[in-house]
C-alpha atoms as a PDB file:
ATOM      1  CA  UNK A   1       0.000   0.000   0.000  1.00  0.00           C
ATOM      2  CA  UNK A   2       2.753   2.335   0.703  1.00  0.00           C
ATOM      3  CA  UNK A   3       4.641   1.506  -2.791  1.00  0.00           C
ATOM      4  CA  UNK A   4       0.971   2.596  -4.384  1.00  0.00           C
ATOM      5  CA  UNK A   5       0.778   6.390  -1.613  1.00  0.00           C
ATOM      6  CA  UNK A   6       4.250   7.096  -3.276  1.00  0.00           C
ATOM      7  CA  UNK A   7       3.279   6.279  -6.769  1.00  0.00           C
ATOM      8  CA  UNK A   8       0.597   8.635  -6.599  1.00  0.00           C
ATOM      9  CA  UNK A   9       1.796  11.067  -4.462  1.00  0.00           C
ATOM     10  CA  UNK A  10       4.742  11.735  -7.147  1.00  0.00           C
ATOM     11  CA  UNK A  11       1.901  11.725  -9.850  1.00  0.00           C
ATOM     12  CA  UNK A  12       0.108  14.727  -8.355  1.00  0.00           C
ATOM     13  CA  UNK A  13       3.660  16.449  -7.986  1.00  0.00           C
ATOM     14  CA  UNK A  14       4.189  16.406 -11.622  1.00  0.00           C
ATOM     15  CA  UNK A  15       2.749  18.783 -14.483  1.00  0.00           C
ATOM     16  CA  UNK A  16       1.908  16.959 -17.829  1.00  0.00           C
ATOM     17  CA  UNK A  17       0.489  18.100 -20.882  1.00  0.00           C
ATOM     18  CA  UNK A  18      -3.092  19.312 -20.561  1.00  0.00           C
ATOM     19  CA  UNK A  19      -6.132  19.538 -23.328  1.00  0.00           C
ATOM     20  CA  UNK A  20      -5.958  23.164 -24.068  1.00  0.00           C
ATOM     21  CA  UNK A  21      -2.040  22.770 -24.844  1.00  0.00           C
ATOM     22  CA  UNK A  22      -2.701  19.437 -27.099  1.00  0.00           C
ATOM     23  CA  UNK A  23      -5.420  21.778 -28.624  1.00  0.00           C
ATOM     24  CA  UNK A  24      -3.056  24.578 -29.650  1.00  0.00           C
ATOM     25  CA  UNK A  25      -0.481  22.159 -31.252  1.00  0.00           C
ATOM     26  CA  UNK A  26      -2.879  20.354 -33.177  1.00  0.00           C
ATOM     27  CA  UNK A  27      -4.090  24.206 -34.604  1.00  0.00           C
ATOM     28  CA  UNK A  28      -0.650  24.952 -35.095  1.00  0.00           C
ATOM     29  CA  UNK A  29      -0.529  21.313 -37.352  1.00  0.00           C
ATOM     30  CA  UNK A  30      -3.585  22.475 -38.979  1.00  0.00           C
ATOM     31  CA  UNK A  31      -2.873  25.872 -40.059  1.00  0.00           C
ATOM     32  CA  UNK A  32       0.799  24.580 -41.700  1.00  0.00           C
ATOM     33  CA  UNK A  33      -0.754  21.641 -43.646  1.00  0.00           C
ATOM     34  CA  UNK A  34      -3.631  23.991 -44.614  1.00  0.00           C
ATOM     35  CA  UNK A  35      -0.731  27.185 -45.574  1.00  0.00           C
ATOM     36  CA  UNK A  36       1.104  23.731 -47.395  1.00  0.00           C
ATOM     37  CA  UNK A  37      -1.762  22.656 -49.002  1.00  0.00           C
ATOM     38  CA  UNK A  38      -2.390  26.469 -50.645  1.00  0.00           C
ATOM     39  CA  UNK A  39       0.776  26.680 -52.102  1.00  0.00           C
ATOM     40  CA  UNK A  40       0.866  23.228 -53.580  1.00  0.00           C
ATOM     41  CA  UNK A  41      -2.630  24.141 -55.117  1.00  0.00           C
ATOM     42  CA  UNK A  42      -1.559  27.990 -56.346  1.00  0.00           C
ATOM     43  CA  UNK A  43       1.107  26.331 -57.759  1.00  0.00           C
ATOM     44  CA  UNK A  44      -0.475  23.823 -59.716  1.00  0.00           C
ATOM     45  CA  UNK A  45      -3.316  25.904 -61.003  1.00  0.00           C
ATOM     46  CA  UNK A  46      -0.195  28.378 -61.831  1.00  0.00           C
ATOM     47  CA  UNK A  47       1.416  25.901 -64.008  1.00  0.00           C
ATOM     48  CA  UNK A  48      -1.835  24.301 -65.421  1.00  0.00           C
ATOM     49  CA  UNK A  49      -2.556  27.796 -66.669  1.00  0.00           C
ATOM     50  CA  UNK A  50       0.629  28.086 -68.065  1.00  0.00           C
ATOM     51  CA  UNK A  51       0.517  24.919 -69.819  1.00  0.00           C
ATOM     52  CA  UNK A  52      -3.413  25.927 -71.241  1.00  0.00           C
ATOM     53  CA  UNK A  53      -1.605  29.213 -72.799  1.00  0.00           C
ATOM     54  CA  UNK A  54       1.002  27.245 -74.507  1.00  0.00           C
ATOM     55  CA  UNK A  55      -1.546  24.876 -76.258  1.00  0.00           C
ATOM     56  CA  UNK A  56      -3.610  28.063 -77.287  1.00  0.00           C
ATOM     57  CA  UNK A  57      -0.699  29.474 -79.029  1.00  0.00           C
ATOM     58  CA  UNK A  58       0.534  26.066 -80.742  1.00  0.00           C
ATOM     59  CA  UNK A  59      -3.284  25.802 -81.711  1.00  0.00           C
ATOM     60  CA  UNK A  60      -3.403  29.358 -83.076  1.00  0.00           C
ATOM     61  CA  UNK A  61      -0.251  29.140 -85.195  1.00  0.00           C
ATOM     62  CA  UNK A  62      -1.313  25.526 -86.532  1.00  0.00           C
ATOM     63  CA  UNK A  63      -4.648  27.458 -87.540  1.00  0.00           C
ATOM     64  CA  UNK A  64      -3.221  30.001 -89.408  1.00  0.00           C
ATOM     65  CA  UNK A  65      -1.252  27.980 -91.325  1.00  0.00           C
ATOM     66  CA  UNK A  66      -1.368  27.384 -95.256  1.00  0.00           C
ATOM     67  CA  UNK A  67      -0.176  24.358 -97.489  1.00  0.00           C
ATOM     68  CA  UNK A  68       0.218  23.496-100.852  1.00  0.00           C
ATOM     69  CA  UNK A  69      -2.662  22.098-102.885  1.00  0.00           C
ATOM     70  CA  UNK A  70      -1.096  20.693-106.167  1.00  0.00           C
ATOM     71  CA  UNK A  71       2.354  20.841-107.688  1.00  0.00           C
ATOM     72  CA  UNK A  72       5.231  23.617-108.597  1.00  0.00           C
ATOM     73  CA  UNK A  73       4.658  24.794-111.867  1.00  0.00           C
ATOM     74  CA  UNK A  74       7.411  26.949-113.668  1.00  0.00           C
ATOM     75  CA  UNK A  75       6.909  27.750-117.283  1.00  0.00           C
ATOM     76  CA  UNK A  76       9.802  28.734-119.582  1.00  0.00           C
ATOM     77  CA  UNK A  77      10.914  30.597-122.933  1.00  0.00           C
ATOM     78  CA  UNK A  78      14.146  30.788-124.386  1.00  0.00           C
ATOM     79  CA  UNK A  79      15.820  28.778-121.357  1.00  0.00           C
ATOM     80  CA  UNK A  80      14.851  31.157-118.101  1.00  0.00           C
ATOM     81  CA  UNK A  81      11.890  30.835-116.018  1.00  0.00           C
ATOM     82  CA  UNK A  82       9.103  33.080-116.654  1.00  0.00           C
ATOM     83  CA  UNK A  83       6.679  32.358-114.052  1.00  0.00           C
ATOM     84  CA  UNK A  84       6.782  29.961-110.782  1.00  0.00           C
ATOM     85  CA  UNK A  85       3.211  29.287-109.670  1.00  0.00           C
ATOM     86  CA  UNK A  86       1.301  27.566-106.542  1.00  0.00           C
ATOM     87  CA  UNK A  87      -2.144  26.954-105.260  1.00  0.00           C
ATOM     88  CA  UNK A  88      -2.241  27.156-101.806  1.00  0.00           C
ATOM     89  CA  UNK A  89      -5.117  26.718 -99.207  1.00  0.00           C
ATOM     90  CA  UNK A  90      -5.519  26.921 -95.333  1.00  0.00           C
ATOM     91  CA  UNK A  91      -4.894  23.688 -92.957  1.00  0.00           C
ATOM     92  CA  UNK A  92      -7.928  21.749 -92.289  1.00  0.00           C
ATOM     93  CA  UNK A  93     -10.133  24.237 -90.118  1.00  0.00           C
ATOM     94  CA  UNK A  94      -7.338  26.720 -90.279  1.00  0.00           C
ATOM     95  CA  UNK A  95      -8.129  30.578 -89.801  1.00  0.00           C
ATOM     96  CA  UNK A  96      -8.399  32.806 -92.786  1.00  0.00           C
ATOM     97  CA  UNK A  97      -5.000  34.258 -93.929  1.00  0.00           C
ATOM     98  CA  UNK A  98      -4.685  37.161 -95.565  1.00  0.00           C
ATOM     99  CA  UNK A  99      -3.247  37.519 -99.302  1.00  0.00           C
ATOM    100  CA  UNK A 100      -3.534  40.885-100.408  1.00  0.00           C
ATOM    101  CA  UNK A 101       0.075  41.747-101.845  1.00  0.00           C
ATOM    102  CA  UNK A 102      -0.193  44.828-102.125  1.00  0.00           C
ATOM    103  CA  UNK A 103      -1.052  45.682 -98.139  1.00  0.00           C
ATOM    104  CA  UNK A 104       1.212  47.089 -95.913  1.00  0.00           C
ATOM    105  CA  UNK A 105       1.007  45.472 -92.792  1.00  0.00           C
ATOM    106  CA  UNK A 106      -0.726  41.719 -91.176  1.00  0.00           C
ATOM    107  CA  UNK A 107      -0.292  40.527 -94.935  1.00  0.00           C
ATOM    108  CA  UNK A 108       1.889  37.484 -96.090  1.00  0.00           C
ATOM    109  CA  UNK A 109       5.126  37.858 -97.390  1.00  0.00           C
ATOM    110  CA  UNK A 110       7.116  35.541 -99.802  1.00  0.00           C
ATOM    111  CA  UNK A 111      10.710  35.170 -99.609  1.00  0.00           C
ATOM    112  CA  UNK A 112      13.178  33.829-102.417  1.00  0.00           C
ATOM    113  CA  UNK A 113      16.737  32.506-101.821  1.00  0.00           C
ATOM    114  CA  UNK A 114      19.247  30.543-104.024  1.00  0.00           C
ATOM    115  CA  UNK A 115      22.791  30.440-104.076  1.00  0.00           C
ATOM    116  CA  UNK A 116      23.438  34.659-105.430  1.00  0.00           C
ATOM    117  CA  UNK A 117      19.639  35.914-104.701  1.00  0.00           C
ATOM    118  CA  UNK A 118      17.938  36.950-101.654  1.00  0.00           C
ATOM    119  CA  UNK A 119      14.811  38.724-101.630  1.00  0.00           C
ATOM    120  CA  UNK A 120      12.984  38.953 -98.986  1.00  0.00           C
ATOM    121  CA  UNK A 121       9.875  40.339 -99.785  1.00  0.00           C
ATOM    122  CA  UNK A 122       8.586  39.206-103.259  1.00  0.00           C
ATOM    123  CA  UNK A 123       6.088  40.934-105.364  1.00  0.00           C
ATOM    124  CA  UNK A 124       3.849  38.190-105.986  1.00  0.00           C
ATOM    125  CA  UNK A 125       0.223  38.109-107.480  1.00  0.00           C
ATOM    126  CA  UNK A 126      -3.071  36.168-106.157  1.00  0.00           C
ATOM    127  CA  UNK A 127      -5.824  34.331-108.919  1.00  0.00           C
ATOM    128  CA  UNK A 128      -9.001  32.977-106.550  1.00  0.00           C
ATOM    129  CA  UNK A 129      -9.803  29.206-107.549  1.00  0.00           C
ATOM    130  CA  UNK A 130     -12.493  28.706-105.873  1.00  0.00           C
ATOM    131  CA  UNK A 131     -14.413  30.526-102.552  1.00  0.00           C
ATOM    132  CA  UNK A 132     -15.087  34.532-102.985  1.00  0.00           C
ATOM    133  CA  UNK A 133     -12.947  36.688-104.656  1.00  0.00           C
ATOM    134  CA  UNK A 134     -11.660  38.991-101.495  1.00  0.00           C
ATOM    135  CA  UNK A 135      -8.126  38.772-100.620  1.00  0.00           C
ATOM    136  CA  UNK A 136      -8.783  36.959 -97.897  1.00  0.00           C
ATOM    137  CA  UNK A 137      -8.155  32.864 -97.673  1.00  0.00           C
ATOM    138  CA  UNK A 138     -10.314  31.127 -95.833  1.00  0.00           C
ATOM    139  CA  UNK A 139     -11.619  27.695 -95.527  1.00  0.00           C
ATOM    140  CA  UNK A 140     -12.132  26.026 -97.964  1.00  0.00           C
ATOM    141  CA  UNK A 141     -10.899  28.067-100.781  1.00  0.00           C
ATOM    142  CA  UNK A 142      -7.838  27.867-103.195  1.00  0.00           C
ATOM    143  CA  UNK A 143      -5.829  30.101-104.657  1.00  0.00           C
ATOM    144  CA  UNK A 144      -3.158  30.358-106.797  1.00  0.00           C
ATOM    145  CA  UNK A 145       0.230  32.494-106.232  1.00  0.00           C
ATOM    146  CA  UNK A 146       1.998  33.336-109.416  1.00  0.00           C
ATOM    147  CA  UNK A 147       5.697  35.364-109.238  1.00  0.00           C
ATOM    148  CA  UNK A 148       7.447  36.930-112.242  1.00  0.00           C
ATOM    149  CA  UNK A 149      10.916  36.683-111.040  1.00  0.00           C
ATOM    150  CA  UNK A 150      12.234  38.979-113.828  1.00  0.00           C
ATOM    151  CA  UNK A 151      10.046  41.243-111.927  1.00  0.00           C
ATOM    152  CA  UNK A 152       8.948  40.263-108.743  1.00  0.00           C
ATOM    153  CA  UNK A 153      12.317  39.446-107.021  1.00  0.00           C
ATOM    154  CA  UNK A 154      15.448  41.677-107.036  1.00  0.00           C
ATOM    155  CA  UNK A 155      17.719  41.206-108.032  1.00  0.00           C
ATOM    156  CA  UNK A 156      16.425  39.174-110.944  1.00  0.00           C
ATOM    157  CA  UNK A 157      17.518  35.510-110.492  1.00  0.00           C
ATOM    158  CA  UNK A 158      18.883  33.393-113.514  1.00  0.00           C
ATOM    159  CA  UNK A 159      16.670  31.053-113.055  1.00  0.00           C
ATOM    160  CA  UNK A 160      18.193  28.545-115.787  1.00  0.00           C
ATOM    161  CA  UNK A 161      18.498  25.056-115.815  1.00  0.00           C
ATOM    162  CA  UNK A 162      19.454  22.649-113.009  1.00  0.00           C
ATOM    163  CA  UNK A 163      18.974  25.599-110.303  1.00  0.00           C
ATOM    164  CA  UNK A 164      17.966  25.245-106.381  1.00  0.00           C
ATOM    165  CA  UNK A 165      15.940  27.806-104.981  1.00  0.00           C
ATOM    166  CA  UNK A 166      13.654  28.332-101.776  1.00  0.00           C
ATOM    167  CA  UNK A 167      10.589  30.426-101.868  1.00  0.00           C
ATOM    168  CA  UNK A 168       9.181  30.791 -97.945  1.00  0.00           C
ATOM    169  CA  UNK A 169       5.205  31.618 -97.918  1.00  0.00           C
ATOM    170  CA  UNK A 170       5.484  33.769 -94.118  1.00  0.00           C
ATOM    171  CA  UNK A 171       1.986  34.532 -93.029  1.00  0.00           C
ATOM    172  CA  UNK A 172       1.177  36.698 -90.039  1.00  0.00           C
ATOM    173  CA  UNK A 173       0.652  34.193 -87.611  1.00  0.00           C
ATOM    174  CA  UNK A 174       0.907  30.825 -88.908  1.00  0.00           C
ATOM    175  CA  UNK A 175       4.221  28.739 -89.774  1.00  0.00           C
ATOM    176  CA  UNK A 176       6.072  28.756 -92.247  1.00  0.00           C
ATOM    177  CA  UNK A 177       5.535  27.144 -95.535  1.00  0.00           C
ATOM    178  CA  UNK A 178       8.436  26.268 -97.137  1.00  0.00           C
ATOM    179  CA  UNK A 179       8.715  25.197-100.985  1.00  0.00           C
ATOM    180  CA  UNK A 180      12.266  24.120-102.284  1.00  0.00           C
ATOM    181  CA  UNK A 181      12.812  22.935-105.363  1.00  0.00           C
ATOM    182  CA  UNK A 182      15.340  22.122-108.319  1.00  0.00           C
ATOM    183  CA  UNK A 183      14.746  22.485-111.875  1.00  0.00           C
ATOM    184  CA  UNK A 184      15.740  20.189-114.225  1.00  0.00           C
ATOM    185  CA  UNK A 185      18.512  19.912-116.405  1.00  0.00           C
ATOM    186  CA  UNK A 186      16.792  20.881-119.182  1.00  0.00           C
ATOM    187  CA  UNK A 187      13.665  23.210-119.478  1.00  0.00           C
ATOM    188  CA  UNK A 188      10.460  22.630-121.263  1.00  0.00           C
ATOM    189  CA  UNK A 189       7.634  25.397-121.506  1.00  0.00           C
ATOM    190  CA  UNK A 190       5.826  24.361-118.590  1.00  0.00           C
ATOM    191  CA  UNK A 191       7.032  21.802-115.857  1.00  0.00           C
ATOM    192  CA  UNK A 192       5.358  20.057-112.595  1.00  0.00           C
ATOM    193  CA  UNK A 193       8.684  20.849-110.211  1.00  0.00           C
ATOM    194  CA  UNK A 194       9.257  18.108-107.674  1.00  0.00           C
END
């Protein structure tokens, strides 16, 4: 009986950890995993939107791209190139792109390089195929880019046989479209380039 007095007379002695103490750390627990849990979630919805803006811009530049519909076609007299012609039409679903040469801004430009030419801005001319007759393309319709390079491109290219040049369709906000070709070793008045 005495071993059990001393037990719990050095029990009452002692201070231990009371409900109102437990109460405060668990709050303190709380309020980190809660200030934790909001910057895991800012972050996330920080990065998501990030991610939402860079698939809106790949999307927007796919849209506004053109492509070729059909071959190259040069013709020829008296062994130069006369003409180099191309139908082009927007990507499936694409945006409308504007062809109006003759504007002086948000218009496309065509560029021409081979190995002693570089133009980069083309004087070009547009023929509708098909859709309305505006200078606008838009889905759907095809058109048909003709350039003179006597000319169109300065300086003139000798365009003569078994030459490799680059003509780069840059529209406002779409890629690229880029046409290389060769001509053959011998012309004929009008050729399908490949």
């Amino acid at each position: 009986m005495r071993a059990l007095k001393r037990f719990f007379g050095r029990a009452r002695g002692e201070e231990g950890i009371t409900g109102l103490e437990t109460a405060i750390i668990l709050i303190a627990f709380v309020v980190v995993a809660t200030v934790f849990a909001f910057v895991v979630l800012t972050t996330g919805v920080f990065s998501s939107e990030r991610g939402k803006e860079t698939v809106y811009a790949g999307l927007s530049k796919a849209r506004g791209t053109m492509e070729v519909r059909g071959g190259i076609v040069a013709t020829s007299t008296a062994g130069t190139v006369d003409s180099i012609s191309f139908a082009v039409a927007t990507a499936a679903g694409g945006d409308p792109i504007p062809l109006d040469p003759v504007a002086t801004n948000n218009r496309t430009v065509i560029a021409y390089r081979d190995n002693a030419v570089v133009d980069n801005d083309v004087t070009y001319t547009v023929t509708p195929i098909s859709g309305d007759a505006d200078t606008l393309l838009e889905n759907g319709e095809l058109s048909v880019i003709t350039i003179v390079p006597a000319t169109g491109i300065t300086p003139a290219p000798a365009l003569v046989a078994n030459i490799r040049f680059t003509l780069e369709v840059q529209t406002p906000v779409g890629a690229v479209l880029d046409i290389t070709r060769q001509l053959p070793v011998a012309l004929d008045p009008v050729m399908q380039l490949h």
